[in-house]
PDB file of N, CA and C in Angstrom:
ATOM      1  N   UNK A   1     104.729 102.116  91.791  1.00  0.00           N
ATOM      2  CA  UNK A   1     105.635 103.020  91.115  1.00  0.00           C
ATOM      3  C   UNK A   1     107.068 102.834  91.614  1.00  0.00           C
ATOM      4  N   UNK A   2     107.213 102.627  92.985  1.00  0.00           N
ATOM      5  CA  UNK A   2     108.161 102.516  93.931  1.00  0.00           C
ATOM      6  C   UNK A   2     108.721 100.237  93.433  1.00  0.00           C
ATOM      7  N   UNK A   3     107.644 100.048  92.797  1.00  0.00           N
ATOM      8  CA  UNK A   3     108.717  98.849  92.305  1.00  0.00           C
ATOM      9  C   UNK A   3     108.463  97.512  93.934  1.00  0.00           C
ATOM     10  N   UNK A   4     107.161  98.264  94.691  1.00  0.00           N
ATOM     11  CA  UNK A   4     107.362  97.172  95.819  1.00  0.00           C
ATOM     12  C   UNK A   4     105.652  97.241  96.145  1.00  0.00           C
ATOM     13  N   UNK A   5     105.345  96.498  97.064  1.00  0.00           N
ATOM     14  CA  UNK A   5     103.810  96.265  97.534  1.00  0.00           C
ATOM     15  C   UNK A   5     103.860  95.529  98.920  1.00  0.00           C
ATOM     16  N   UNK A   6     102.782  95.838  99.937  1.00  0.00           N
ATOM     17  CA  UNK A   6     102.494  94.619 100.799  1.00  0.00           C
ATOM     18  C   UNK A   6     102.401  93.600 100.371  1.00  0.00           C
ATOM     19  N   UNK A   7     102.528  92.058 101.344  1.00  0.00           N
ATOM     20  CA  UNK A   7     101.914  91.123 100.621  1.00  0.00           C
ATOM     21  C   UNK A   7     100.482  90.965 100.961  1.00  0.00           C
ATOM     22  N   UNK A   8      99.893  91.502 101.752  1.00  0.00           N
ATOM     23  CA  UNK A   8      98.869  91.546 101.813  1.00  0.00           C
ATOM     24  C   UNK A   8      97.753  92.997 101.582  1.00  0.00           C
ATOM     25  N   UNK A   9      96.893  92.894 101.484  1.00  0.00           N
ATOM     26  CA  UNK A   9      95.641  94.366 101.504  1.00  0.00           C
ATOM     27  C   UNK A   9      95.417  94.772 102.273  1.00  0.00           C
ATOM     28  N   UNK A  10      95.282  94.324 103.162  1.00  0.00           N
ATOM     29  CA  UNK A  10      94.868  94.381 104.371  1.00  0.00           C
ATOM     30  C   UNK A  10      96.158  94.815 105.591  1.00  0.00           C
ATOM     31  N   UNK A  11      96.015  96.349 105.947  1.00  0.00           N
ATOM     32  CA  UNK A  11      97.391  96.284 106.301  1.00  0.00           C
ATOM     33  C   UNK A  11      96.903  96.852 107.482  1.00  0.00           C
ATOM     34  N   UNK A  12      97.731  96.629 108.679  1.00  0.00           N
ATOM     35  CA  UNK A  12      97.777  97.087 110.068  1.00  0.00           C
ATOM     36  C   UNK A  12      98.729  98.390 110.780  1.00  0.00           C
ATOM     37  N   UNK A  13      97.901  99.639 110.947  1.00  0.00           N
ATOM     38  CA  UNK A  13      99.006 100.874 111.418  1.00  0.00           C
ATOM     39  C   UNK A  13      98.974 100.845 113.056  1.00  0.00           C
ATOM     40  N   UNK A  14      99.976 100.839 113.661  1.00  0.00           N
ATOM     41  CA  UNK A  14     100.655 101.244 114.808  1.00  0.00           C
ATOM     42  C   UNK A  14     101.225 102.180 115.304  1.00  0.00           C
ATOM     43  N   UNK A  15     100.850 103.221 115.935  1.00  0.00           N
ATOM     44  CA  UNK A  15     101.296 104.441 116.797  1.00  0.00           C
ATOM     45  C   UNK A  15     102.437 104.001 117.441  1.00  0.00           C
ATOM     46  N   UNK A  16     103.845 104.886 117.584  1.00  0.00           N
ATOM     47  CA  UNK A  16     104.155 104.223 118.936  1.00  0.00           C
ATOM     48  C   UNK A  16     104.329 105.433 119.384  1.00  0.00           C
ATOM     49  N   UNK A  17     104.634 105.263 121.295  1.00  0.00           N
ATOM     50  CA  UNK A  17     104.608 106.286 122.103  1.00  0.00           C
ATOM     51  C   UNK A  17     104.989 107.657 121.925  1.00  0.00           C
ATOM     52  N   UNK A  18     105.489 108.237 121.382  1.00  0.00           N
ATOM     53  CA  UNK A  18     105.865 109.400 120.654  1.00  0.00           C
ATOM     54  C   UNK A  18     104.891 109.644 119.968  1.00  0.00           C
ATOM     55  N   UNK A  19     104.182 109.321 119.456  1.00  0.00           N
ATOM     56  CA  UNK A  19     102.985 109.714 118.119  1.00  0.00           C
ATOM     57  C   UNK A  19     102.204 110.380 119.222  1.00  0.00           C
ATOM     58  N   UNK A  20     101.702 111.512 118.672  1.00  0.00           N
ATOM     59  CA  UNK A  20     100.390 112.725 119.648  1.00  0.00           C
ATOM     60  C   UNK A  20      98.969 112.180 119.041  1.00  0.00           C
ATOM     61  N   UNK A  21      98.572 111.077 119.606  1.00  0.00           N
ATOM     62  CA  UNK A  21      97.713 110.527 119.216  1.00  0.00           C
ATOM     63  C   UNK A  21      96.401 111.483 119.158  1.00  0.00           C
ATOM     64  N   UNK A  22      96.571 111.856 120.992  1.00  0.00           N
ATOM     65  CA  UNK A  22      95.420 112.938 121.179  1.00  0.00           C
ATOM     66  C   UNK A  22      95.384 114.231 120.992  1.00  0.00           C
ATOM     67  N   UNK A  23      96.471 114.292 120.499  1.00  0.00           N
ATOM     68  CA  UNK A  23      96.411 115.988 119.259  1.00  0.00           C
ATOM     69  C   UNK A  23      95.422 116.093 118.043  1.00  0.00           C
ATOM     70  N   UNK A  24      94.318 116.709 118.270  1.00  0.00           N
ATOM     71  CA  UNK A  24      93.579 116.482 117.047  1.00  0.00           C
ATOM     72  C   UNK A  24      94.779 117.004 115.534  1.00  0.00           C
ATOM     73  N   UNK A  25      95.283 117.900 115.491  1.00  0.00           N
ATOM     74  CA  UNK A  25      96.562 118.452 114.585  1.00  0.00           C
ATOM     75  C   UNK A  25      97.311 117.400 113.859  1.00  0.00           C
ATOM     76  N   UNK A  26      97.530 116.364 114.788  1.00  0.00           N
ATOM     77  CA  UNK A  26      98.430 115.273 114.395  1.00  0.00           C
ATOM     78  C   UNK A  26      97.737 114.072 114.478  1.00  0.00           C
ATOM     79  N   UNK A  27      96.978 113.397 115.847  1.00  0.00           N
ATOM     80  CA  UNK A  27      96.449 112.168 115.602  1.00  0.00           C
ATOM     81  C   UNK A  27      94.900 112.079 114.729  1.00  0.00           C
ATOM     82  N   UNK A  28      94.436 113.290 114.714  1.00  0.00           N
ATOM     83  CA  UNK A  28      93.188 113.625 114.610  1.00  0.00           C
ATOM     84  C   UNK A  28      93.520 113.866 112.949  1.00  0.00           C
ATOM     85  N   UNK A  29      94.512 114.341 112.322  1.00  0.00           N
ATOM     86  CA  UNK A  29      95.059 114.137 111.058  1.00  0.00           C
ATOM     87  C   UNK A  29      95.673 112.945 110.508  1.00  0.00           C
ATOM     88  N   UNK A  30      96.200 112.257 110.869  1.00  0.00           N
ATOM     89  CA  UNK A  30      96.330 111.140 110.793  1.00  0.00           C
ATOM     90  C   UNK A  30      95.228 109.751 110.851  1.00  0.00           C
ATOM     91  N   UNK A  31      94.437 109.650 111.641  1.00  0.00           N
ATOM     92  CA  UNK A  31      93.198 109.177 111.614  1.00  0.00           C
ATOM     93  C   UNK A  31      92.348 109.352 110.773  1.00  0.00           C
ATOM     94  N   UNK A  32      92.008 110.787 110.373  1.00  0.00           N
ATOM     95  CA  UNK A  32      91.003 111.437 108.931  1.00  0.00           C
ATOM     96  C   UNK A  32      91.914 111.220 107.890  1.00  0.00           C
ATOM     97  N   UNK A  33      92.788 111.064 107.608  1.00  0.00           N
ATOM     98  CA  UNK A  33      94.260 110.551 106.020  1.00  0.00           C
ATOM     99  C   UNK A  33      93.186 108.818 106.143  1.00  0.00           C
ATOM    100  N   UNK A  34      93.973 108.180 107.360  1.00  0.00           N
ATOM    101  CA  UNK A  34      93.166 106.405 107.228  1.00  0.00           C
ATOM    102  C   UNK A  34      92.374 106.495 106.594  1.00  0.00           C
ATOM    103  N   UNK A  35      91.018 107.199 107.257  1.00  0.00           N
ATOM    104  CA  UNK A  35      89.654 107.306 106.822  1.00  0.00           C
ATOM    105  C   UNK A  35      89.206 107.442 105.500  1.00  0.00           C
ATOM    106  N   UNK A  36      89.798 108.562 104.894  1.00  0.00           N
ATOM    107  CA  UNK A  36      89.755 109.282 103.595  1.00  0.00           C
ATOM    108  C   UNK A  36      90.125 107.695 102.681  1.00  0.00           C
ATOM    109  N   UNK A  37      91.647 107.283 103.118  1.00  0.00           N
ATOM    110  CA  UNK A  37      92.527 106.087 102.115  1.00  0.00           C
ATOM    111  C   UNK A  37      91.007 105.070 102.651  1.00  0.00           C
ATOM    112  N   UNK A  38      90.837 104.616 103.132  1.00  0.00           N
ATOM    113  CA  UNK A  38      89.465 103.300 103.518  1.00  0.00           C
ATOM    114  C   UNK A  38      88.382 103.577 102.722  1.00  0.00           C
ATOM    115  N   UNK A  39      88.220 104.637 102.297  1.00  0.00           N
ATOM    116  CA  UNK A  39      86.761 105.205 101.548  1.00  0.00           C
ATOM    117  C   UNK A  39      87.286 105.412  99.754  1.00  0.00           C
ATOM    118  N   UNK A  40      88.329 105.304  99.992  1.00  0.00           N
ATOM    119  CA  UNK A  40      88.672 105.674  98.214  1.00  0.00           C
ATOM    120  C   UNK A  40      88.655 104.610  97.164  1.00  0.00           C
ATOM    121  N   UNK A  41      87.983 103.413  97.498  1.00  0.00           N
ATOM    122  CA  UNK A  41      87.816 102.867  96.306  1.00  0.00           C
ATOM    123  C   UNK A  41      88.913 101.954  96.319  1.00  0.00           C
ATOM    124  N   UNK A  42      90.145 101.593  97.328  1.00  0.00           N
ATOM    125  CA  UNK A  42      91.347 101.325  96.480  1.00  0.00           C
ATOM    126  C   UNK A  42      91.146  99.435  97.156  1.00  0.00           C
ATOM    127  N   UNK A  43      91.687  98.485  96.671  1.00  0.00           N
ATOM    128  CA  UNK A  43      91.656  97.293  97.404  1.00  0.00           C
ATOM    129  C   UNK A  43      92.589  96.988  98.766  1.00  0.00           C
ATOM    130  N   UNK A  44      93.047  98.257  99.032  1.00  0.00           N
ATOM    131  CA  UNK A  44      93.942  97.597 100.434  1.00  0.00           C
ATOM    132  C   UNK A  44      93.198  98.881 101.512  1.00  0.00           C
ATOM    133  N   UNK A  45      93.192  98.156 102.299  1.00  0.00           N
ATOM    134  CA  UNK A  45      92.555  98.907 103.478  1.00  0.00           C
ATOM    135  C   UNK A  45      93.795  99.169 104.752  1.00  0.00           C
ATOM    136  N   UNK A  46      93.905 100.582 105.329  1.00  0.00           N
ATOM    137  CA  UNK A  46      94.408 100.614 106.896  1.00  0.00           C
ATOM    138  C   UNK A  46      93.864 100.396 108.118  1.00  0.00           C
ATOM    139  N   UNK A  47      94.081  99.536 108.748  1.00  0.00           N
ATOM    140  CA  UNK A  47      93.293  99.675 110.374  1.00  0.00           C
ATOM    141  C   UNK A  47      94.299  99.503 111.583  1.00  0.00           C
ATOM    142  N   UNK A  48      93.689 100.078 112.662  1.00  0.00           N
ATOM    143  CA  UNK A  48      94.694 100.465 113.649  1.00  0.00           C
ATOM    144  C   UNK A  48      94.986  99.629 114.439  1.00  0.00           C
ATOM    145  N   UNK A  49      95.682  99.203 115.035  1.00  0.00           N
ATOM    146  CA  UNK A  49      96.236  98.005 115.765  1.00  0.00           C
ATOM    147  C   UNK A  49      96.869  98.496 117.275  1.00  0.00           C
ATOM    148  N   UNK A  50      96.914  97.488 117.937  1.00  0.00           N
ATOM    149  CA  UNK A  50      98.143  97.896 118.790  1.00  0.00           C
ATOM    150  C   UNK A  50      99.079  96.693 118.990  1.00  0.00           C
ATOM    151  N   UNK A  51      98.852  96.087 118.225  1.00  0.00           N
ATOM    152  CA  UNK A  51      99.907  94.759 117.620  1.00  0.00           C
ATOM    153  C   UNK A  51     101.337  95.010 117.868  1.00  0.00           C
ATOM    154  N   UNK A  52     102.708  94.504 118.191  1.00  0.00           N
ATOM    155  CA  UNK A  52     103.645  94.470 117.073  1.00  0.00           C
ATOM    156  C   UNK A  52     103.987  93.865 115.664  1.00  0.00           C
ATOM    157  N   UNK A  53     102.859  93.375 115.731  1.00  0.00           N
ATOM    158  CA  UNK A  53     102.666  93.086 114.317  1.00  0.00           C
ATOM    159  C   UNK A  53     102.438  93.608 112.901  1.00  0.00           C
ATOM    160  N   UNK A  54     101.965  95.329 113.655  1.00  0.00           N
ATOM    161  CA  UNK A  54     101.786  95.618 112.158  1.00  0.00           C
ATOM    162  C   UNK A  54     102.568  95.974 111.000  1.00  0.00           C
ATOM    163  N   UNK A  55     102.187  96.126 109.817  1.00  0.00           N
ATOM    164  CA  UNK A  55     102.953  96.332 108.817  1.00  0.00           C
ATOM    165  C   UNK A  55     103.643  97.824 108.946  1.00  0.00           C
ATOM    166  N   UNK A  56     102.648  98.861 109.215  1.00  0.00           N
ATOM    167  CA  UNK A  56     103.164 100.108 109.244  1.00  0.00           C
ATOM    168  C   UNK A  56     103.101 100.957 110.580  1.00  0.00           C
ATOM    169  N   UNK A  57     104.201 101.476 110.981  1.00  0.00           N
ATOM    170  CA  UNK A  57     104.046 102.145 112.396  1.00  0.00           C
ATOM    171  C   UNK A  57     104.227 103.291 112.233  1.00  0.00           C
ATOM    172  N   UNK A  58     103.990 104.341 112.862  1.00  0.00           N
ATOM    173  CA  UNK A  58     103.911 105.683 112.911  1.00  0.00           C
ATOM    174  C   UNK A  58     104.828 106.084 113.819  1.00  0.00           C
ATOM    175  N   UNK A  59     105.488 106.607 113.845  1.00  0.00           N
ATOM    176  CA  UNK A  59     106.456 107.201 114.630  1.00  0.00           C
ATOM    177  C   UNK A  59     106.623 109.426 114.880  1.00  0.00           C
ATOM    178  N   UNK A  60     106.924 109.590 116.043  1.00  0.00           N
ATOM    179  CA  UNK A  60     106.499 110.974 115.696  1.00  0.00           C
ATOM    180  C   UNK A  60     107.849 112.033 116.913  1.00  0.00           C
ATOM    181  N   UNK A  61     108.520 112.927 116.078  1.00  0.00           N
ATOM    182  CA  UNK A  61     109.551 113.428 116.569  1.00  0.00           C
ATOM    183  C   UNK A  61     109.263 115.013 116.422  1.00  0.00           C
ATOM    184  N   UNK A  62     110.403 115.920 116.810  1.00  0.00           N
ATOM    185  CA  UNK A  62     110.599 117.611 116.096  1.00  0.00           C
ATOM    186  C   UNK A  62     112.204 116.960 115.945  1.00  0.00           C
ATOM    187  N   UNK A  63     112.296 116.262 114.538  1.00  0.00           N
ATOM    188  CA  UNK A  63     113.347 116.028 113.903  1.00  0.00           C
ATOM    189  C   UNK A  63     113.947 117.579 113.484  1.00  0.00           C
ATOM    190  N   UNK A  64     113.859 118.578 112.955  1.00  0.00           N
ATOM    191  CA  UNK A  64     114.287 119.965 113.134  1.00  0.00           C
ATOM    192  C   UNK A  64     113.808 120.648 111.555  1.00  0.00           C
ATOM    193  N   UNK A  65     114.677 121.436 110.988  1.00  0.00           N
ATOM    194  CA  UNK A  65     114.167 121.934 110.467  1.00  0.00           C
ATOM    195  C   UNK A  65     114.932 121.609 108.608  1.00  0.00           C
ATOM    196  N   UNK A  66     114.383 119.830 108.403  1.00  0.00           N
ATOM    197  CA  UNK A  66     114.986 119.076 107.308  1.00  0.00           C
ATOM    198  C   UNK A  66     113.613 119.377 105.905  1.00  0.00           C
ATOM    199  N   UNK A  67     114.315 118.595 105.344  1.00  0.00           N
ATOM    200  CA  UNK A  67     113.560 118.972 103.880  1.00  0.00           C
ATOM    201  C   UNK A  67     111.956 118.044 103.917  1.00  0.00           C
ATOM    202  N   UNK A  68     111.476 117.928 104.847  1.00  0.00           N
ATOM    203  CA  UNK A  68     110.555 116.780 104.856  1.00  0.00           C
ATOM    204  C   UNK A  68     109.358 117.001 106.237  1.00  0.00           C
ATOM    205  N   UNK A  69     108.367 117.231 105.967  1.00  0.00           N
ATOM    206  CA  UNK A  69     107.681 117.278 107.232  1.00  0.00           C
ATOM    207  C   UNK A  69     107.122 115.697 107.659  1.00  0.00           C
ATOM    208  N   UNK A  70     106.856 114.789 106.346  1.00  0.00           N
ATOM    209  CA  UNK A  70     106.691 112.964 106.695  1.00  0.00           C
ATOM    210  C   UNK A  70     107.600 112.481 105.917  1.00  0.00           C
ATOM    211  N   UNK A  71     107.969 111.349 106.567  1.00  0.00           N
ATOM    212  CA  UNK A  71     108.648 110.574 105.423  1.00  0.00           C
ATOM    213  C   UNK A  71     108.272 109.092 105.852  1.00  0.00           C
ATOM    214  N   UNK A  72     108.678 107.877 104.334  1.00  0.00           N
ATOM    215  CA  UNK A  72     107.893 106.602 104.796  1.00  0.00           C
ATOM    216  C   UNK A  72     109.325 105.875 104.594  1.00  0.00           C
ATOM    217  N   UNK A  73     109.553 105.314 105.223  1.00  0.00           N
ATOM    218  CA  UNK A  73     111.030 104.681 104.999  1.00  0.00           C
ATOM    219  C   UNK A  73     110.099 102.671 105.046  1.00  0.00           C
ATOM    220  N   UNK A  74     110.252 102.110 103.496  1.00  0.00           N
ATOM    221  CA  UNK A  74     109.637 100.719 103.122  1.00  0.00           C
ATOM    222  C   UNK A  74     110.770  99.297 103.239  1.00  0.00           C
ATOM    223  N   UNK A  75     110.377  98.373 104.027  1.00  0.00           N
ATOM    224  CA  UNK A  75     111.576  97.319 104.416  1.00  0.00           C
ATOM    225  C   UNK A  75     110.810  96.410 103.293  1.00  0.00           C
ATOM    226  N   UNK A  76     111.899  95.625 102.647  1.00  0.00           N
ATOM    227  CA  UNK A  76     111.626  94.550 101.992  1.00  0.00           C
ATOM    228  C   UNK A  76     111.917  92.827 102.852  1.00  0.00           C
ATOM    229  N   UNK A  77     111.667  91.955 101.956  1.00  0.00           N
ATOM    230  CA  UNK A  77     111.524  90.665 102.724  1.00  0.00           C
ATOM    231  C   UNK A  77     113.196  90.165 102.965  1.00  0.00           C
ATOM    232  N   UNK A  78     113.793  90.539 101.112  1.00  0.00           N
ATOM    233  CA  UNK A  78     114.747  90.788 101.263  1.00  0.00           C
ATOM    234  C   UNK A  78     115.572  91.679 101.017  1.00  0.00           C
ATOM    235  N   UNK A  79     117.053  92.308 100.573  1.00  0.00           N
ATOM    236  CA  UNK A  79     117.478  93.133 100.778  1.00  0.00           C
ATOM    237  C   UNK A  79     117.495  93.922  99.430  1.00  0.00           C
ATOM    238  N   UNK A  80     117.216  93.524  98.173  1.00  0.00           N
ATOM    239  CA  UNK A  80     117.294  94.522  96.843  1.00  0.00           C
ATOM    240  C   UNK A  80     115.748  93.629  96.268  1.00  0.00           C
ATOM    241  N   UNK A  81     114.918  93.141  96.864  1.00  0.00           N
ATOM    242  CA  UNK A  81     113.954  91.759  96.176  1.00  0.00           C
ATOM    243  C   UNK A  81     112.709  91.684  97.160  1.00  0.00           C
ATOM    244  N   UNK A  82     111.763  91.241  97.041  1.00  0.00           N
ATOM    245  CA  UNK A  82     110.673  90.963  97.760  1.00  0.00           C
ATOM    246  C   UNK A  82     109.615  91.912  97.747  1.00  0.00           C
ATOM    247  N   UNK A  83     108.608  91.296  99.079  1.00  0.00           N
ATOM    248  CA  UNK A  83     107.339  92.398  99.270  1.00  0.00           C
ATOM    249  C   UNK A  83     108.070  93.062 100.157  1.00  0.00           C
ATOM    250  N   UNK A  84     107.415  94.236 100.380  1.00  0.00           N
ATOM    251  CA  UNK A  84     107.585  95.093 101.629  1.00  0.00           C
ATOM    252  C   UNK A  84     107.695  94.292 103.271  1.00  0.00           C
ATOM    253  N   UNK A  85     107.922  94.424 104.081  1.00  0.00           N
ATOM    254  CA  UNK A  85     107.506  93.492 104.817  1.00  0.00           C
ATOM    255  C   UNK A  85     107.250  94.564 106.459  1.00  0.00           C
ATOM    256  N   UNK A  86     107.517  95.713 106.319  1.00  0.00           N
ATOM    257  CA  UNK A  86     107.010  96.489 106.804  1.00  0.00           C
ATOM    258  C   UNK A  86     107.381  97.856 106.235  1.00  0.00           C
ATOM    259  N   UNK A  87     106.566  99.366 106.749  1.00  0.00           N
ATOM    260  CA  UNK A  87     107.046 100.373 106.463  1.00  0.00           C
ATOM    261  C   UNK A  87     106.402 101.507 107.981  1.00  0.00           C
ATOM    262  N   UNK A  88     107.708 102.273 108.059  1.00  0.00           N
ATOM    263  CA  UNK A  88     107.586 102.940 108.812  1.00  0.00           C
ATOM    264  C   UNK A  88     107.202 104.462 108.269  1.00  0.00           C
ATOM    265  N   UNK A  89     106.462 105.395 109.179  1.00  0.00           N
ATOM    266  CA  UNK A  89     105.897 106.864 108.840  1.00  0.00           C
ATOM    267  C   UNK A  89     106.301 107.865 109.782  1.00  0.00           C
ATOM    268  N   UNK A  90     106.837 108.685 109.687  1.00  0.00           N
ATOM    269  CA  UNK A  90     108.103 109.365 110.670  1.00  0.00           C
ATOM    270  C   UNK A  90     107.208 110.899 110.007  1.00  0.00           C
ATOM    271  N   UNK A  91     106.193 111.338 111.223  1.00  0.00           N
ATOM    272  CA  UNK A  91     106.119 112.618 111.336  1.00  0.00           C
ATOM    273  C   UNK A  91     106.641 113.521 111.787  1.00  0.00           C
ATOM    274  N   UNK A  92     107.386 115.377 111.309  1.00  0.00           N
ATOM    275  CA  UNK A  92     108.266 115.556 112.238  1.00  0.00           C
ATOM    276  C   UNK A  92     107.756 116.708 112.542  1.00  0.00           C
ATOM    277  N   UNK A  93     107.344 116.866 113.763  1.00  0.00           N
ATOM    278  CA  UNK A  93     106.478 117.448 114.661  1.00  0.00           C
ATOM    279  C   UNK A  93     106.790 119.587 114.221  1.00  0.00           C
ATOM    280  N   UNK A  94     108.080 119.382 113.625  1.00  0.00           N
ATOM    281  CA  UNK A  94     108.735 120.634 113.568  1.00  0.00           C
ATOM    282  C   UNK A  94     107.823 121.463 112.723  1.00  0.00           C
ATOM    283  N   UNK A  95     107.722 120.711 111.753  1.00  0.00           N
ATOM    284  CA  UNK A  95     106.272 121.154 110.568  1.00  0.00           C
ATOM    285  C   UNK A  95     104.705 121.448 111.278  1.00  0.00           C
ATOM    286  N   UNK A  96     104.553 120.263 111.528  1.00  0.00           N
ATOM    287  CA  UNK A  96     103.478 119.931 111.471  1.00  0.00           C
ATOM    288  C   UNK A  96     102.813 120.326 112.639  1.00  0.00           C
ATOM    289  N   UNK A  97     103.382 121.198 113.262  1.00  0.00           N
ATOM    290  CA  UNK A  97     102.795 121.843 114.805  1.00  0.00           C
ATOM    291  C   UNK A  97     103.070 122.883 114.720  1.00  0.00           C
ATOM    292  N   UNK A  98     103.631 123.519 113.219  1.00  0.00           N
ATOM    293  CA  UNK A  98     103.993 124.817 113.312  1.00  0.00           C
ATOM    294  C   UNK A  98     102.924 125.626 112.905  1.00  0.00           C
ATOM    295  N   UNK A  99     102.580 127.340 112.600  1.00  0.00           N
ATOM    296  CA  UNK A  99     101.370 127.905 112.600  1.00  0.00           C
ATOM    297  C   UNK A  99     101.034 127.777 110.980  1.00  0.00           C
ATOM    298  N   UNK A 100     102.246 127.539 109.837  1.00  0.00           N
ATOM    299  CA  UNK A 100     101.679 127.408 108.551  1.00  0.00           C
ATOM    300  C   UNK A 100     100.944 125.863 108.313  1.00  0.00           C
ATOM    301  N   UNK A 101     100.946 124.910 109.121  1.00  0.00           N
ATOM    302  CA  UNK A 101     100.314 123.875 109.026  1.00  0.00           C
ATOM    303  C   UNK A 101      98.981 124.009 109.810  1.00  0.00           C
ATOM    304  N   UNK A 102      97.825 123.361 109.099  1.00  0.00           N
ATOM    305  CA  UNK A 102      97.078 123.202 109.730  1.00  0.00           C
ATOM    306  C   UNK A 102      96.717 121.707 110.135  1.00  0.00           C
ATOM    307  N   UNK A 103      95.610 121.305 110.316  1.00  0.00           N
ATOM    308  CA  UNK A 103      94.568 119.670 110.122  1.00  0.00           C
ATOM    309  C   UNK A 103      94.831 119.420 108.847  1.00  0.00           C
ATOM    310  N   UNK A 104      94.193 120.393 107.804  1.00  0.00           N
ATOM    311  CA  UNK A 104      93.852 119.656 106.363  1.00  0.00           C
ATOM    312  C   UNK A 104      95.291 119.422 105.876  1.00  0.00           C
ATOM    313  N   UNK A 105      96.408 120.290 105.982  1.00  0.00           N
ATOM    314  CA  UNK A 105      97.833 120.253 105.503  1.00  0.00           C
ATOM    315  C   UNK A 105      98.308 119.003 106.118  1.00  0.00           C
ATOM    316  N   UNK A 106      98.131 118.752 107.098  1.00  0.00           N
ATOM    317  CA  UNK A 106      98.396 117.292 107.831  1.00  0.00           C
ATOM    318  C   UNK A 106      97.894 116.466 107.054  1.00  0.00           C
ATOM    319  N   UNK A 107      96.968 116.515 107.254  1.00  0.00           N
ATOM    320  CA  UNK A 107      96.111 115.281 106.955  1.00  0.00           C
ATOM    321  C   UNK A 107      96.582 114.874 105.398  1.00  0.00           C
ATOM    322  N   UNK A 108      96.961 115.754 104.568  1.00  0.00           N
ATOM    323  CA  UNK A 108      97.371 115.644 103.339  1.00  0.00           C
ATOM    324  C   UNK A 108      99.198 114.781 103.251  1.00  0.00           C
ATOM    325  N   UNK A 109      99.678 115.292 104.607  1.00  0.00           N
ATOM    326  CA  UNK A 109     101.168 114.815 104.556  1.00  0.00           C
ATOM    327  C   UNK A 109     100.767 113.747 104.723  1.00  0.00           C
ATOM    328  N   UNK A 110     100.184 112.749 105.968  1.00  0.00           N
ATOM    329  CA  UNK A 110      99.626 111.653 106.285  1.00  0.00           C
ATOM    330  C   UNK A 110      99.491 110.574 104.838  1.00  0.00           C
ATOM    331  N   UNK A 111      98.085 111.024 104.126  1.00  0.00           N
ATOM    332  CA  UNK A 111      98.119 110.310 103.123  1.00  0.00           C
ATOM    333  C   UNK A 111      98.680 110.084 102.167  1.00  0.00           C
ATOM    334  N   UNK A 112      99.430 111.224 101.824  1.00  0.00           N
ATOM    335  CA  UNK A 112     100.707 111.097 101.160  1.00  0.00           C
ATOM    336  C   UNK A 112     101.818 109.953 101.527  1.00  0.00           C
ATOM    337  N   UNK A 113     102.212 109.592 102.662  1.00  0.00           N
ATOM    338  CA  UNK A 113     102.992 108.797 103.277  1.00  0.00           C
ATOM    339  C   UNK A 113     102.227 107.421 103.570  1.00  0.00           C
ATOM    340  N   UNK A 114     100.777 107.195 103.514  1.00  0.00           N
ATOM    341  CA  UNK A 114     100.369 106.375 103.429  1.00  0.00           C
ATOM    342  C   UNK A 114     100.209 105.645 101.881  1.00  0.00           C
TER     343      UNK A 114
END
């Protein structure tokens, strides 16, 4: 819809240090989003890496109180043209640790951004 794609199906997600991996709230939502996207039928699959290689990294802040609890910011190969050649997922902790969020509300931002 977005006019871009991996070049491959097969795509690789990366935490980095900031991401609350062992927060069930956040990593434990994030992990069940993968799961859910791996089981849906679709031809590209996520799996977790600890590469710098992968295509998509997760990143995780309390960016404050902006219009967005995820956002996916998509790099191309080149600058108005190409595949994707990576994309980043910027959770912002401000939401998503707050008491109107839960797991399932997560887990929904997650795949959304996936």
């Amino acid at each position: 819809m977005l006019g871009g794609k991996h070049k491959t199906t097969k795509l690789y997600l990366k935490t980095n240090s900031g991401f609350l991996n062992s927060d069930p709230l956040i990593g434990g939502a994030m992990q069940a989003a993968r799961g859910d996207w791996n089981v849906a039928g679709t031809p590209i699959s996520i799996n977790m890496t600890t590469s710098w290689d992968a295509q998509i990294v997760v990143n995780g802040s309390y960016f404050g109180n902006v219009e967005w609890s995820g956002r996916c910011t998509n790099y191309k190969d080149w600058v108005v043209a190409g595949n994707y050649s990576s994309s980043v997922i910027d959770a912002n902790y401000t939401y998503l640790k707050s008491k109107s969020y839960n797991i399932t509300k997560n887990k929904g931002v997650f795949a959304h951004e996936m």
